[in-house]
Protein backbone atom coordinates (compact mmCIF):
# COMPACT_ATOMS: atom_id res chain seq x y z
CA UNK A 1 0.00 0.00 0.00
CA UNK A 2 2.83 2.86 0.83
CA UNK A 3 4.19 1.71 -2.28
CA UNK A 4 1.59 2.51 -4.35
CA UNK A 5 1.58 5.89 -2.23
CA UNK A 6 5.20 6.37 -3.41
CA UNK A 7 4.10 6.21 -6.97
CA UNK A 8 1.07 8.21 -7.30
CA UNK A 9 3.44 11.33 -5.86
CA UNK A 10 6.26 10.40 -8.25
CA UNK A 11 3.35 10.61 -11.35
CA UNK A 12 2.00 13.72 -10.02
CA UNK A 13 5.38 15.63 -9.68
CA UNK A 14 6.27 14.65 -13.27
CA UNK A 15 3.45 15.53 -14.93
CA UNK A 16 3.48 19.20 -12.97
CA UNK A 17 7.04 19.32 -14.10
CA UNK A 18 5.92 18.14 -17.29
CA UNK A 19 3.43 21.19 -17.91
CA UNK A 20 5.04 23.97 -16.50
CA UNK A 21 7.91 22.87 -19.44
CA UNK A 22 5.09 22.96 -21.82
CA UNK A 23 5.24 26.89 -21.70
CA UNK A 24 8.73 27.25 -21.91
CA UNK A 25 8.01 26.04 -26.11
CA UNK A 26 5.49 28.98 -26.55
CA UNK A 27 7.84 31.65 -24.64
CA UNK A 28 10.84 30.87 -27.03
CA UNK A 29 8.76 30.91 -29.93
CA UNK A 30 7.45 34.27 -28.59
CA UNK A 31 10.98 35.70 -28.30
CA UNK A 32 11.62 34.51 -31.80
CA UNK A 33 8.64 36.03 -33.72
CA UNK A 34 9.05 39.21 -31.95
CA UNK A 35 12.68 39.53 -32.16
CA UNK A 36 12.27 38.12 -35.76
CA UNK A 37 9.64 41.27 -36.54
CA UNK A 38 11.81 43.83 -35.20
CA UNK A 39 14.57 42.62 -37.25
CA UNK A 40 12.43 42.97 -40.39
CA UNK A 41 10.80 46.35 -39.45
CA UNK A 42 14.13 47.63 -38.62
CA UNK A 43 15.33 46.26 -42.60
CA UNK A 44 12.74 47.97 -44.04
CA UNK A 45 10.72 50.32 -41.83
CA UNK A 46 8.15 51.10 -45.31
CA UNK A 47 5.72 47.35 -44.25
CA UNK A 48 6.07 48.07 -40.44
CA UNK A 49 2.27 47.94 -40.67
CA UNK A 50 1.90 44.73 -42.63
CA UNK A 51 4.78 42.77 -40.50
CA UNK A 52 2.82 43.92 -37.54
CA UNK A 53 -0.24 42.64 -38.50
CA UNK A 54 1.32 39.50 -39.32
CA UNK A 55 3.31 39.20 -35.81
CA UNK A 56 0.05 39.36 -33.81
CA UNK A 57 -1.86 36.77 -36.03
CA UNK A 58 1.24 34.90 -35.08
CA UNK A 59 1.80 36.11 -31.37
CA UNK A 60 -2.11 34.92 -31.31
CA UNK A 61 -1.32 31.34 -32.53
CA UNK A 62 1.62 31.00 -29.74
CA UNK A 63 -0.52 31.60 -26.79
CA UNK A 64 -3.12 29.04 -27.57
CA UNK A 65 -0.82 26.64 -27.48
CA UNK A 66 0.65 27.95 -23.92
CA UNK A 67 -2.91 28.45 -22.67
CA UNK A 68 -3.50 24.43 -23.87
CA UNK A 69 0.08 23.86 -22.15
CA UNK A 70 -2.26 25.04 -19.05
CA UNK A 71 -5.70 24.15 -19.65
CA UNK A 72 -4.22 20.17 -19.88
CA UNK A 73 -3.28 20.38 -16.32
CA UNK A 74 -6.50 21.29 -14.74
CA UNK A 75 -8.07 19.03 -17.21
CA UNK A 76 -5.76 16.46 -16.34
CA UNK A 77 -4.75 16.31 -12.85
CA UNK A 78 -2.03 14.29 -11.11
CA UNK A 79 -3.35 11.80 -9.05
């Protein structure tokens, strides 16, 4: 019985460990597409408005995948 104790805590730190590396993904990519945008508005400052457009249609894409990075762990507990 402790055993099985034992294990259920083991699965339950993983997976918290698990998700909270699940955002780290989305923050990078984050930190790429703006740094990415800058770079490009700074090349040519004349489609500032068109890169920036297309930056938060990306920016939007990014976060759903952090906010399903941590949606999955309420919908999902540990044990």
């Amino acid at each position: 019985m402790a055993d099985s104790t034992i294990l259920a805590e083991v699965v339950g730190n993983v997976a918290t460990i698990g998700y909270g590396l699940a955002t780290l993904g989305p923050g990078i990519g984050l930190g790429i597409l703006i740094g990415k945008t800058v770079e490009g508005i700074a090349r040519q400052p004349e489609v500032a408005g068109q890169l920036r457009t297309t930056m938060f249609i990306g920016v939007a894409f990014v976060e759903v995948l952090a906010l399903l990075g941590l949606i999955a762990g309420f919908l999902f507990p540990s044990a």
